[in-house]
Protein backbone atom coordinates (compact mmCIF):
# COMPACT_ATOMS: atom_id res chain seq x y z
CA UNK A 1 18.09 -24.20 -5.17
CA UNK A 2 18.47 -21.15 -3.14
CA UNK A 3 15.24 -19.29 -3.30
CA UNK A 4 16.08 -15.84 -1.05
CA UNK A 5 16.90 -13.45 -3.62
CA UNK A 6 13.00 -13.50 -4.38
CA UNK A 7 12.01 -12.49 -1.09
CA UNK A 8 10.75 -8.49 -1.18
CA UNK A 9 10.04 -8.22 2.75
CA UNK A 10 7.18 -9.86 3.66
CA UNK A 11 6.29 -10.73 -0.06
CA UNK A 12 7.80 -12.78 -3.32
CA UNK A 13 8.43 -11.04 -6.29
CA UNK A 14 10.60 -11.99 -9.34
CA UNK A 15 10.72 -11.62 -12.74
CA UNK A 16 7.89 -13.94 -14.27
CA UNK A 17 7.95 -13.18 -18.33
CA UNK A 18 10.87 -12.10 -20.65
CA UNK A 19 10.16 -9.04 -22.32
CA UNK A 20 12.39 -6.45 -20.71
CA UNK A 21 15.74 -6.45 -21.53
CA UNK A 22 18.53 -7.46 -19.35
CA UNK A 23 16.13 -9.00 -16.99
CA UNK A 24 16.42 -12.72 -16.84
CA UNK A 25 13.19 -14.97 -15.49
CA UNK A 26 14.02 -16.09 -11.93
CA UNK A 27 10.21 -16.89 -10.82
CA UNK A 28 10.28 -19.92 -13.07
CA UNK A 29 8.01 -22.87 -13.05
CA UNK A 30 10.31 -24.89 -10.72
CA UNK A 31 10.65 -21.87 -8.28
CA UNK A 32 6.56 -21.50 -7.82
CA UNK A 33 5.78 -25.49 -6.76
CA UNK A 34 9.11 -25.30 -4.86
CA UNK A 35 7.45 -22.02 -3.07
CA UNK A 36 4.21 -23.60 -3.15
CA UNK A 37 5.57 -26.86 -0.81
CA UNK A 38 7.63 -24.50 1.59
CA UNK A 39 3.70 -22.93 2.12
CA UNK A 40 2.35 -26.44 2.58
CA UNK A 41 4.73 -27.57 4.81
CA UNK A 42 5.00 -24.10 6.75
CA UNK A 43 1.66 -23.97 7.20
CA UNK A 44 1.30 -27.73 8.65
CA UNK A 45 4.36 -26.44 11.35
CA UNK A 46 2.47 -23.32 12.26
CA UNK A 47 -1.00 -24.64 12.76
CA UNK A 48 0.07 -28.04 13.92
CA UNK A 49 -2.84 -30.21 11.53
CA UNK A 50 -2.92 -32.07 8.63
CA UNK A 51 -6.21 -31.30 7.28
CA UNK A 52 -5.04 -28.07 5.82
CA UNK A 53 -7.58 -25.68 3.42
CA UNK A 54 -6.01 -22.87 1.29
CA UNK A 55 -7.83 -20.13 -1.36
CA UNK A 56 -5.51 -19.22 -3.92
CA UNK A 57 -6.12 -15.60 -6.09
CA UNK A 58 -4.16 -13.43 -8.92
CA UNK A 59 -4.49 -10.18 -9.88
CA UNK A 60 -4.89 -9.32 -13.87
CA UNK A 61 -1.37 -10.07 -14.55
CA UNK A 62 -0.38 -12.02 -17.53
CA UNK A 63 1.41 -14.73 -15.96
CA UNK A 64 -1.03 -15.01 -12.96
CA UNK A 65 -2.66 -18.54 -14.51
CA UNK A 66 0.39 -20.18 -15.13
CA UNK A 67 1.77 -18.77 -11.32
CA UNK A 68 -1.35 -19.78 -9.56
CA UNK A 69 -1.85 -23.10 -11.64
CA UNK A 70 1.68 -24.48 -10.29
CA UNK A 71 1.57 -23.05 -6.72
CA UNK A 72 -2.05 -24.68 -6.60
CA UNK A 73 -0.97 -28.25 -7.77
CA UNK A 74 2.10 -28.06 -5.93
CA UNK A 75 0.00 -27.29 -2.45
CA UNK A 76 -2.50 -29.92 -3.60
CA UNK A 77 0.43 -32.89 -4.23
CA UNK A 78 1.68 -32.02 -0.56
CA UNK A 79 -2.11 -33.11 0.82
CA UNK A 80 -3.22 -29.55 1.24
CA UNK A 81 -6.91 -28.73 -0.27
CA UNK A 82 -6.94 -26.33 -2.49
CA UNK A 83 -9.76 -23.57 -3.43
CA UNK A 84 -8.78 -21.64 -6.58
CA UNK A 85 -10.30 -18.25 -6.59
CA UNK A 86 -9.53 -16.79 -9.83
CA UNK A 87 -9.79 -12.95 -10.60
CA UNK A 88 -9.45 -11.61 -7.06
CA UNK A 89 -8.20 -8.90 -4.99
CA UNK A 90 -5.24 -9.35 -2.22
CA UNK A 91 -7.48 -7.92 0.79
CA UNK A 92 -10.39 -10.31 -0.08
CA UNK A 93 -7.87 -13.31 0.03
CA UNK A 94 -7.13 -12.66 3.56
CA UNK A 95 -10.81 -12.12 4.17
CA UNK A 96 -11.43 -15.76 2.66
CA UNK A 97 -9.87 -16.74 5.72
CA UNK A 98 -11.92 -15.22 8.33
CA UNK A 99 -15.30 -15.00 6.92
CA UNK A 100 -18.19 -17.65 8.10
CA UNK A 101 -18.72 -20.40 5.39
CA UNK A 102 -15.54 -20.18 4.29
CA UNK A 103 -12.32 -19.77 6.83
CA UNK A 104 -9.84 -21.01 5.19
CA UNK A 105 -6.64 -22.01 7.08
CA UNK A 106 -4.39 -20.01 4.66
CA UNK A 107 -4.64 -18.20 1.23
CA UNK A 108 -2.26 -17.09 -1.33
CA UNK A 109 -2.43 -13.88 -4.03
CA UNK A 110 -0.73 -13.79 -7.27
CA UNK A 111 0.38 -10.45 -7.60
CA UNK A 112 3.41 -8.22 -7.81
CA UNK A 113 1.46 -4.69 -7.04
CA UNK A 114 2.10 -1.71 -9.22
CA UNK A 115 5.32 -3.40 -10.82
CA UNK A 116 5.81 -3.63 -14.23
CA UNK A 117 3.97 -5.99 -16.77
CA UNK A 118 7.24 -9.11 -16.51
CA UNK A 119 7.44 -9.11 -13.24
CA UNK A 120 5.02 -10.83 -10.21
CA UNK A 121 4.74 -12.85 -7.02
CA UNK A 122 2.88 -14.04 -4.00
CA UNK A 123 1.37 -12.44 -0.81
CA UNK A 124 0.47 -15.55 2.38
CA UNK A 125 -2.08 -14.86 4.72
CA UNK A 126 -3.65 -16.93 7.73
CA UNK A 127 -6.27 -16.31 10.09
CA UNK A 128 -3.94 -14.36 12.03
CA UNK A 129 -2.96 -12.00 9.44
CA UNK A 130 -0.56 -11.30 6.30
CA UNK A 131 2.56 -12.80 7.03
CA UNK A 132 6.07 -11.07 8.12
CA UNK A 133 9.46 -11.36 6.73
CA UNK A 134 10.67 -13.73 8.90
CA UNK A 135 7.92 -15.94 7.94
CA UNK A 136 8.91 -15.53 4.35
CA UNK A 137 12.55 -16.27 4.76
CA UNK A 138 11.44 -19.67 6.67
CA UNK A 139 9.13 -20.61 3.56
CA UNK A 140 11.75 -20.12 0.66
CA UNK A 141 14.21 -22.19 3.32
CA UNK A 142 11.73 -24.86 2.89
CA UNK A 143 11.09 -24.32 -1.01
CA UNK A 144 14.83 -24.72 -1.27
CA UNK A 145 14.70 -27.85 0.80
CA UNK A 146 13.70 -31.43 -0.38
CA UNK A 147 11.56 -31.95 2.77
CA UNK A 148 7.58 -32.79 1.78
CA UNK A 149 4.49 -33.79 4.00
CA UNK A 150 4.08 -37.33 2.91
CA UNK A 151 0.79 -37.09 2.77
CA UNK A 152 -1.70 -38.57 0.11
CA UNK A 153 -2.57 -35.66 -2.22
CA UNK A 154 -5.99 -33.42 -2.23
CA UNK A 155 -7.81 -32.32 -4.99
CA UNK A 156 -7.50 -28.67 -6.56
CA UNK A 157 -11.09 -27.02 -7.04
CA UNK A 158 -12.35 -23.93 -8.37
CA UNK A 159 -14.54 -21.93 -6.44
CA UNK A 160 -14.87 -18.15 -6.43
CA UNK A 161 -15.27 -15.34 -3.32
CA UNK A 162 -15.01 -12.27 -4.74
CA UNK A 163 -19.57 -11.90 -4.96
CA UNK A 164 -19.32 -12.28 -0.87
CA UNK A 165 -16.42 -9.83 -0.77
CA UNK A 166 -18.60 -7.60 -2.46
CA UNK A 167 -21.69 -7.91 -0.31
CA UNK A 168 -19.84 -7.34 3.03
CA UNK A 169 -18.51 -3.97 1.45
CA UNK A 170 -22.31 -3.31 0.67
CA UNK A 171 -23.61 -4.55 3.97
CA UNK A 172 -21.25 -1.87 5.18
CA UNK A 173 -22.39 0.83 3.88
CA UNK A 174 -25.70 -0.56 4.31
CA UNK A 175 -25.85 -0.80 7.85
CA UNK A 176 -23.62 2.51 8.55
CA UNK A 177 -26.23 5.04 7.06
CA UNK A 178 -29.49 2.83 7.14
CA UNK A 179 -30.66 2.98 4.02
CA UNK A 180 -30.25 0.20 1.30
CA UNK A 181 -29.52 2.25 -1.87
CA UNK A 182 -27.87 5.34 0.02
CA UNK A 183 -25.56 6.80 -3.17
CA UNK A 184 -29.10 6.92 -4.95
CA UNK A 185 -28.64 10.03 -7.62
CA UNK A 186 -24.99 10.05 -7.42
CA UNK A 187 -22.75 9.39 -10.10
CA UNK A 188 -19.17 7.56 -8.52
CA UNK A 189 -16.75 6.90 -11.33
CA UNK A 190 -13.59 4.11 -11.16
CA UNK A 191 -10.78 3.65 -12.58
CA UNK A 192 -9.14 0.18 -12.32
CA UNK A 193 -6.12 0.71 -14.31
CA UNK A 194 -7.35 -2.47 -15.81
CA UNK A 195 -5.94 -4.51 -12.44
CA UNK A 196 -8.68 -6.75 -9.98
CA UNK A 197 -9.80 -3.61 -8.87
CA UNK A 198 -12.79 -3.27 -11.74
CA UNK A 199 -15.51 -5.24 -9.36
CA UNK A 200 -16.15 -2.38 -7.39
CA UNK A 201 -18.21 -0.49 -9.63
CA UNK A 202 -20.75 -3.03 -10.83
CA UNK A 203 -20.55 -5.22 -7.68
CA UNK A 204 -20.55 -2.64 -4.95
CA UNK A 205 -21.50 0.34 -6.39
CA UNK A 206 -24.22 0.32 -8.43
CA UNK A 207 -25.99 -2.23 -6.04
CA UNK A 208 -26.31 1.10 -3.65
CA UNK A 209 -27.58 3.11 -6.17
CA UNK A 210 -24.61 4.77 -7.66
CA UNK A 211 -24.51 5.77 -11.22
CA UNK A 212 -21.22 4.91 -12.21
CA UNK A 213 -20.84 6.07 -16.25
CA UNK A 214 -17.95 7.29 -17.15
CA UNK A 215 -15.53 4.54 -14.79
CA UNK A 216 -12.41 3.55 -16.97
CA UNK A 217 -10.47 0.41 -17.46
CA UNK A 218 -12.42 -1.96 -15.26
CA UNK A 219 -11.19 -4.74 -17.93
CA UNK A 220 -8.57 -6.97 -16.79
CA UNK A 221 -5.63 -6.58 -18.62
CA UNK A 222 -2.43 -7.62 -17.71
CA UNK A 223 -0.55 -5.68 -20.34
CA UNK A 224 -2.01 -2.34 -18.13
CA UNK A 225 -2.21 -0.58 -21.66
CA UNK A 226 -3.36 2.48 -20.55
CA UNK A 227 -1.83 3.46 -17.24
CA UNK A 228 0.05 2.26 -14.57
CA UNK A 229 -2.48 0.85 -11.82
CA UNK A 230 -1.26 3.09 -9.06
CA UNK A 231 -2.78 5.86 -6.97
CA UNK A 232 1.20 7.29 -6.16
CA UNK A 233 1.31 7.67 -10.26
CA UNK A 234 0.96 11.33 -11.52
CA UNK A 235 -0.53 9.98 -15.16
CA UNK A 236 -3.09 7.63 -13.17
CA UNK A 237 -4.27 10.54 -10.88
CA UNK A 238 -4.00 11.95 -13.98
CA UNK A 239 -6.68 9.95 -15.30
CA UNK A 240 -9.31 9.23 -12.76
CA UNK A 241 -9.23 13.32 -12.52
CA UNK A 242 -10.11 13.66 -16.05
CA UNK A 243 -13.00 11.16 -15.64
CA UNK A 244 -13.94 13.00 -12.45
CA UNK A 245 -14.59 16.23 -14.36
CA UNK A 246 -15.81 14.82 -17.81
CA UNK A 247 -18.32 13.33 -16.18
CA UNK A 248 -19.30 15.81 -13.23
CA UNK A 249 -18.70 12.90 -10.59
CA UNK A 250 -19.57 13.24 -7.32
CA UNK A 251 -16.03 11.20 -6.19
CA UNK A 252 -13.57 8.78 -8.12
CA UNK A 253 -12.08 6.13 -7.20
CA UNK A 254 -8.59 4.59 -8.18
CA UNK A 255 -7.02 1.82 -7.01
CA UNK A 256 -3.75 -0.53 -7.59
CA UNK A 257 -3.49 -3.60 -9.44
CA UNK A 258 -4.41 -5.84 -6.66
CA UNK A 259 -6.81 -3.00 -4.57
CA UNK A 260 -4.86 -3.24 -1.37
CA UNK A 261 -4.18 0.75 -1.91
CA UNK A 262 -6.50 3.66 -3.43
CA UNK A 263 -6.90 6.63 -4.22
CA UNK A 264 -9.55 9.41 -4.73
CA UNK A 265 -10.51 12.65 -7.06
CA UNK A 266 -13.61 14.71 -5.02
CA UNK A 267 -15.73 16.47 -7.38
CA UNK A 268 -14.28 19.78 -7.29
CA UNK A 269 -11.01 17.94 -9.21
CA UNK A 270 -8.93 17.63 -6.13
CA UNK A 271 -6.77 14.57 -5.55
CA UNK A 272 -7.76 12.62 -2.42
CA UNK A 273 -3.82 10.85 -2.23
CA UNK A 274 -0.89 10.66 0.16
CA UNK A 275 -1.00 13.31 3.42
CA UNK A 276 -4.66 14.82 2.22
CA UNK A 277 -6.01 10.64 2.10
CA UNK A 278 -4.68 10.41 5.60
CA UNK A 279 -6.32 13.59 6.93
CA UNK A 280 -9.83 12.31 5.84
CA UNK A 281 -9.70 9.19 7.33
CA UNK A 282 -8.18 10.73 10.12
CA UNK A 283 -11.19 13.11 10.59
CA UNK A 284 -13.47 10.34 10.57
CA UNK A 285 -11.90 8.20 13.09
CA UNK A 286 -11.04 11.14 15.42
CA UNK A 287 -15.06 12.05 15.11
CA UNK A 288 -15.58 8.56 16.21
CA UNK A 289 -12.47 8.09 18.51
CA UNK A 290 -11.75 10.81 20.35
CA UNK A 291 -7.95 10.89 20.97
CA UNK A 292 -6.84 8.29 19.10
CA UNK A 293 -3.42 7.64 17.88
CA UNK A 294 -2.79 7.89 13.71
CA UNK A 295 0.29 6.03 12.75
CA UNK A 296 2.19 6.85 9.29
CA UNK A 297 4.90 6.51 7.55
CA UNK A 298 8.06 9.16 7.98
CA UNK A 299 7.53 11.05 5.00
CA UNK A 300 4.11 13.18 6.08
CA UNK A 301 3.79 16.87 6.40
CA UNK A 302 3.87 19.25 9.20
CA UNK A 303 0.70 20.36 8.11
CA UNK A 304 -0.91 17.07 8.46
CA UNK A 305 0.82 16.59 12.30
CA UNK A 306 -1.05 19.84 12.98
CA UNK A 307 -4.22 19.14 11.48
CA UNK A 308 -4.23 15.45 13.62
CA UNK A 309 -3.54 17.56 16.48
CA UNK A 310 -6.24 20.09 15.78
CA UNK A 311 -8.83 17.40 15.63
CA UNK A 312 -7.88 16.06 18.92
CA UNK A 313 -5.59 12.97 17.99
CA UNK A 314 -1.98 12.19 18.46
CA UNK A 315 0.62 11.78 15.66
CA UNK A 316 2.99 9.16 15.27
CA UNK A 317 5.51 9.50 12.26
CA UNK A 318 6.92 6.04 11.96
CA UNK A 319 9.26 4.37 9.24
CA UNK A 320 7.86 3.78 5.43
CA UNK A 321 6.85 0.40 4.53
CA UNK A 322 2.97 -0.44 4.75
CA UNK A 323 3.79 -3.41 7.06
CA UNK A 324 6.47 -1.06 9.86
CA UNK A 325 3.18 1.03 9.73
CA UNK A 326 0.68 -1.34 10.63
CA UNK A 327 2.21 -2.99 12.95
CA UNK A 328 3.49 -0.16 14.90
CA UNK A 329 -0.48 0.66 15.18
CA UNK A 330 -1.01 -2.89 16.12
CA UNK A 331 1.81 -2.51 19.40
CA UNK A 332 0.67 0.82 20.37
CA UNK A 333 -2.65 -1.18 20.81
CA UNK A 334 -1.07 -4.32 22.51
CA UNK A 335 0.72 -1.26 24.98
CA UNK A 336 -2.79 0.35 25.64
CA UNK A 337 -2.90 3.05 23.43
CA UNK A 338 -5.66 3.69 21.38
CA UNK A 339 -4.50 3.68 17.80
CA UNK A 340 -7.28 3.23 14.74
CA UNK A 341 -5.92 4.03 11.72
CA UNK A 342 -2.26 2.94 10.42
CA UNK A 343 -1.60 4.90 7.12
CA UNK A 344 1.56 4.99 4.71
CA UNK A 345 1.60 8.11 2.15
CA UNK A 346 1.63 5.21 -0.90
CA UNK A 347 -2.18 4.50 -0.40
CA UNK A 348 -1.90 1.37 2.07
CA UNK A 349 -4.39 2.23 5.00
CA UNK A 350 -5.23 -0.13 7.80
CA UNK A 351 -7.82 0.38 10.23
CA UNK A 352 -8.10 -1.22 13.72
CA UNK A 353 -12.28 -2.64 13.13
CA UNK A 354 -11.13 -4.15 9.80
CA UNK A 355 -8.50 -6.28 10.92
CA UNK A 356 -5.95 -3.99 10.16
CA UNK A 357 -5.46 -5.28 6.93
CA UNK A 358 -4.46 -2.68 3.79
CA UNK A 359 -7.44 -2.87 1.52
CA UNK A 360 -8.06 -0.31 -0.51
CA UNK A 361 -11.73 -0.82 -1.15
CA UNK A 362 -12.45 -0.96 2.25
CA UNK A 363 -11.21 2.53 2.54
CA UNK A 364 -12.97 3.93 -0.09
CA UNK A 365 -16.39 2.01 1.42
CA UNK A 366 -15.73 4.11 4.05
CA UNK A 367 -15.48 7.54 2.29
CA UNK A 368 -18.81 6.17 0.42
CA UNK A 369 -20.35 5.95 3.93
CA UNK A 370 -19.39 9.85 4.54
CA UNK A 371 -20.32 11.21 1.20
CA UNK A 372 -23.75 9.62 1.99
CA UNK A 373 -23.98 11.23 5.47
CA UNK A 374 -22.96 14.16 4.24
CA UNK A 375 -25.31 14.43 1.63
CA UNK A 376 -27.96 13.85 4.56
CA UNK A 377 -26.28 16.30 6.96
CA UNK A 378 -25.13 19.05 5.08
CA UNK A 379 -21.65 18.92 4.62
CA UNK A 380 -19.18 17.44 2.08
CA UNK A 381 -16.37 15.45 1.93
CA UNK A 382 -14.21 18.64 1.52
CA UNK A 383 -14.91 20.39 4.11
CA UNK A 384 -13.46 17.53 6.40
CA UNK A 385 -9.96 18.66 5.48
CA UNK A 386 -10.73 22.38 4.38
CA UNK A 387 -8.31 23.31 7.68
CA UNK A 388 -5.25 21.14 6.91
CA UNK A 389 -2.27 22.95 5.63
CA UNK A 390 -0.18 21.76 2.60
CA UNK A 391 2.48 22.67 1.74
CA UNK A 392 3.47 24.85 -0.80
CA UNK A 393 6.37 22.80 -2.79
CA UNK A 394 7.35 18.91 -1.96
CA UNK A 395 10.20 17.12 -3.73
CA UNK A 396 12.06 13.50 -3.64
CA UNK A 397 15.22 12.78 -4.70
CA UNK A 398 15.74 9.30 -5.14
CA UNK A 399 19.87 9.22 -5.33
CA UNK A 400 21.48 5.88 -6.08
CA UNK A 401 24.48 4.61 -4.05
CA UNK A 402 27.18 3.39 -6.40
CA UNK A 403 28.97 0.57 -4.84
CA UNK A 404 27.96 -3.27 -4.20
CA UNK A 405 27.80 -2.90 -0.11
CA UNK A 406 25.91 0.41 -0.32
CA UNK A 407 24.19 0.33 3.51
CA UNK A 408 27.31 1.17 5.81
CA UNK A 409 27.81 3.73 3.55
CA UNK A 410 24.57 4.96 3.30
CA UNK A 411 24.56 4.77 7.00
CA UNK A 412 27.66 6.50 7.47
CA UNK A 413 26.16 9.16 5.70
CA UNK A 414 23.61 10.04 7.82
CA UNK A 415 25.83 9.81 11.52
CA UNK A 416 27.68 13.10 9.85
CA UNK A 417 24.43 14.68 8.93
CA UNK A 418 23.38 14.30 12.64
CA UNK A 419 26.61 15.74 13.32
CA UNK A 420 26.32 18.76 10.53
CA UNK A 421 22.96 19.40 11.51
CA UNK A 422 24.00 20.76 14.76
CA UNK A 423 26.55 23.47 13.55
CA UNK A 424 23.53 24.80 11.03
CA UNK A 425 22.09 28.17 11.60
CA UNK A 426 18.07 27.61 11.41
CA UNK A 427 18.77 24.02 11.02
CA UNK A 428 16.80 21.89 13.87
CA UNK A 429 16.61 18.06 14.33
CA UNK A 430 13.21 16.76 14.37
CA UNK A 431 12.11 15.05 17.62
CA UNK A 432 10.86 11.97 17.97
CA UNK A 433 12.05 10.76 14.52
CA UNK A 434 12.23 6.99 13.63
CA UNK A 435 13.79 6.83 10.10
CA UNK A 436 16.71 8.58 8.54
CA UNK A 437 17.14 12.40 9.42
CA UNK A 438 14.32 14.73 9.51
CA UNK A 439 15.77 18.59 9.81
CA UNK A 440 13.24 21.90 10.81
CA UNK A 441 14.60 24.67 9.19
CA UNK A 442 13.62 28.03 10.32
CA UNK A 443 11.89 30.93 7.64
CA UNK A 444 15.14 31.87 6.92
CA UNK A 445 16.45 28.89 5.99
CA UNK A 446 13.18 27.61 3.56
CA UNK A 447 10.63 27.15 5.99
CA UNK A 448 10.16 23.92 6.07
CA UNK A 449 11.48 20.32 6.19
CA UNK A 450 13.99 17.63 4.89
CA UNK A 451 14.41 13.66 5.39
CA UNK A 452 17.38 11.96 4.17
CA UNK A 453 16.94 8.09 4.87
CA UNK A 454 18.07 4.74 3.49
CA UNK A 455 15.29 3.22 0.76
CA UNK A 456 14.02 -0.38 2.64
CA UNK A 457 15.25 -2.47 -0.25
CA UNK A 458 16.99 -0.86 -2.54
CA UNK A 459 21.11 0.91 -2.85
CA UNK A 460 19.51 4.18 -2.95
CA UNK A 461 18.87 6.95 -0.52
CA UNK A 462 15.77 9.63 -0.85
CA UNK A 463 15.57 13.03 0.16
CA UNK A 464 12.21 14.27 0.31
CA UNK A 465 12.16 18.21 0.84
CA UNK A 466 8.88 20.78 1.60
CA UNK A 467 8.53 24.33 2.28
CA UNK A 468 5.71 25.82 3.47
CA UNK A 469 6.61 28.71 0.81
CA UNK A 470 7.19 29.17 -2.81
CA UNK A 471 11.11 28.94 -3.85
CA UNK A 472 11.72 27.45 -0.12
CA UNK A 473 12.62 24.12 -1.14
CA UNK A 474 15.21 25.26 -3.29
CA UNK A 475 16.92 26.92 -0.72
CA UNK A 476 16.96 23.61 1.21
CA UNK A 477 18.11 22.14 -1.19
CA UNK A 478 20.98 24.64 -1.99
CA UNK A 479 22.27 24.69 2.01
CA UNK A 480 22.29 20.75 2.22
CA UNK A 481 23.40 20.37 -1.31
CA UNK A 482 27.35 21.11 -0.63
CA UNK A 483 27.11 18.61 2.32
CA UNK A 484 25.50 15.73 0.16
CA UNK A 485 28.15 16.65 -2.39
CA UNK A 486 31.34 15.44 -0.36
CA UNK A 487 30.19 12.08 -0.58
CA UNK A 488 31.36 10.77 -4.38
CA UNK A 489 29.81 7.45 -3.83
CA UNK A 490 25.85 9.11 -3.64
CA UNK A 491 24.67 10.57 -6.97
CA UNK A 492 23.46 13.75 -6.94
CA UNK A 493 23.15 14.90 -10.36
CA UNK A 494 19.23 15.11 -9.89
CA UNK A 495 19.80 17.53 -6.71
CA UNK A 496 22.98 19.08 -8.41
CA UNK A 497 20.52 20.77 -11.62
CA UNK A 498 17.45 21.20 -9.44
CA UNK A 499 19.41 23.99 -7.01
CA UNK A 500 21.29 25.58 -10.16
């Protein structure tokens, strides 16, 4: 068998149910103890033992017992020992491996993210981290191999970790403001989106004194009947707002399916999500690192480059994908420069004292910690970002590219946009760019920005436009249009009716 179509970067996803048409199960049965060997015997090559101990968790999907069940007896017949979590989340898998009593040589999470009900798939971690693409393409080599261990076979248990997850998230917040109940008298709602995320409320929350009535969907339910567990998703912002203001919260919380991303709604009804999520953990760090460096993806605002820079830190727009973000952080680091927080506009935020590792509830444990000392001090969570400067439209594009070998096309593309850019009245290249091509454009000419770039998996290319003023975008969108249109192979119907 030939296993690489189901790598997704550095993670496995496939199609694990029927139920949508035209999309055929590839992440059968046969696939997950093939994929669940490669691990084993991976994992023997990298650490060099025999005497190998790995957690295993899912998210709330449907197929997650059936996924976990075979990659767990498949890792068990190649002599590893295996700790079945159950309901988990994908950032407390990786902390399975590093946290005292437990330290598990590797773990595995069920999960497929924010993607649809059929489909789902597995995240690896070690000690050292969650693992890259390279690592991923050397496990399916091996799950499409006959190669095995040859060693006796270990039993599969069932244990659970998510109760000592919990309590180091408490012990945070615990130890950061002094007190042991410190959200005493407020009332902190969540919404779940019925993924792993629904813990948080009764097993972090409400153990410091939070009142959380009012939280939503903190049932497991792998059908996700009520929204789409996603903090990028207008209808779930849509929701944890709603409960934010029905209930006269103090803050809500939303995270993804398996809480390696959130989200948040302050009290006022104002969405705490992509470049305004970023500036508030940015404040915080910069208040307690001085200078540091905040790595994000390539799609951020002017506004929040100049609000980094106002509050004394450094800027650097990298390339989307959660793990190009992180682990540009990580080198900066390795180089010598400071960098504390790596954060992609999607949710996934890594800091530098937790591991870097995306996890979602960490983050929010961390605005808990400032809503707590603000409530002591006299200031709010709002008024750390009450100076950054949004914009006043923002648009994406997402245009398909219509033939089978779409990326030296797609590439093509954007060497004549270099080119065009520089005959352009108003029209400036941004420096220091890292993905695609970013474009200034002068008051004039919309006041404001574009980036065309290639999408990291899929034969599509967007084009993300903002204008710091009303009507700007669409005449961005209206000077690059008839540039965009000479290519016939790019659609650009969307683009086409949005500058009529």
């Amino acid at each position: 068998m030939d296993y690489s179509s189901l790598q997704n970067g550095s993670d496995i996803r496939g199609v694990a149910m029927e139920g949508v048409p035209g999309q055929n199960v590839n992440l059968t049965e046969q696939a997950c103890r093939d994929i669940g060997r490669g691990f084993a015997l991976w994992l023997r090559q990298r650490l060099g033992k025999d005497a190998l101990r790995v957690a295993v968790g899912r998210d709330s999907r449907l197929t997650g017992p059936d996924l976990s069940r075979w990659i767990c007896e498949a890792m068990g017949a190649e002599g590893v020992a295996v700790t079945d979590m159950g309901m988990a989340s994908t950032p407390a898998m990786f902390m399975a491996t590093v946290t005292e009593g437990f330290r598990f040589d590797g773990s595995v999470m069920v999960t497929a993210s924010h993607l649809p009900f059929n489909r789902n798939g597995y995240k690896f971690f070690t000690q050292a981290g969650g693992l890259e693409k390279q690592d991923i393409r050397a496990i399916l080599d091996l799950a499409s191999s006959e190669e095995h261990t040859g060693l006796p076979a270990a039993a599969v248990e069932k244990g659970g970790f998510m109760a000592e997850y919990a309590d180091i998230l408490c012990r945070k917040v615990q130890e950061a403001t002094g007190l042991q109940r410190p959200l005493e008298g407020l009332r902190i709602v969540v919404d779940a989106g019925n993924g792993a995320g629904g813990f948080y409320a009764d097993r972090v929350l409400q153990p410091l004194g939070a009142d959380t009535a009012g939280s939503r969907f903190l049932d497991p339910d792998g059908t996700f009947p009520n929204h789409i567990p996603n903090p990028e998703n207008q209808e779930a912002m849509a929701s944890i707002r709603a409960a934010v203001l029905e209930n006269r919260a103090d803050l809500g919380i939303i995270f993804d399916t398996d809480v390696d991303r959130a989200g948040a709604v302050l009290s006022d009804g104002s969405e705490l999500n992509r470049n305004r999520i970023i500036a508030m953990m940015a404040a915080i760090l910069l208040r307690e690192h001085p200078g540091t460096t905040i790595v994000t993806d390539s799609i951020t605002s002017t506004g929040l480059a100049s609000f980094i820079a106002a509050h004394g830190g450094v800027h650097h727009r990298f390339k989307r994908g959660y793990r190009n973000v992180i682990n540009e952080s990580i080198r900066l680091n390795e180089a010598g420069c400071d960098s504390q927080l790596a954060m992609e506009t999607s949710g996934h935020g890594a800091l530098k004292e937790n591991y870097f590792l995306d996890d979602g509830a960490y983050l929010v444990t961390r605005l808990l910690i400032e809503l707590a000392r603000g409530r002591r001090k006299g200031y709010t969570l709002p008024s750390l970002i009450a100076d950054l400067q949004e914009p006043a439209e923002s648009y994406e594009f997402r245009m398909d590219l219509k033939l089978p070998d779409f990326k030296p096309y797609g590439n093509g593309i954007l060497e004549e946009l270099r080119a065009y850019v520089a005959a352009q009245p108003g029209w400036t290249l941004a420096p220091n760019n890292y993905e695609g091509v970013r474009v200034n454009l002068n008051k004039d000419h919309g006041n404001g920005w574009f980036l065309l770039r290639m999408s990291l998996h899929e034969p599509l290319m967007p084009l993300n436009i903002e204008s710091d003023s009303e009507g700007g975008a669409k005449i961005i969108a209206r000077e690059l249009f008839p540039f965009l249109a000479g290519f016939d192979k790019l659609d650009t119907a969307a683009l086409a009716r949005f500058v009529r």
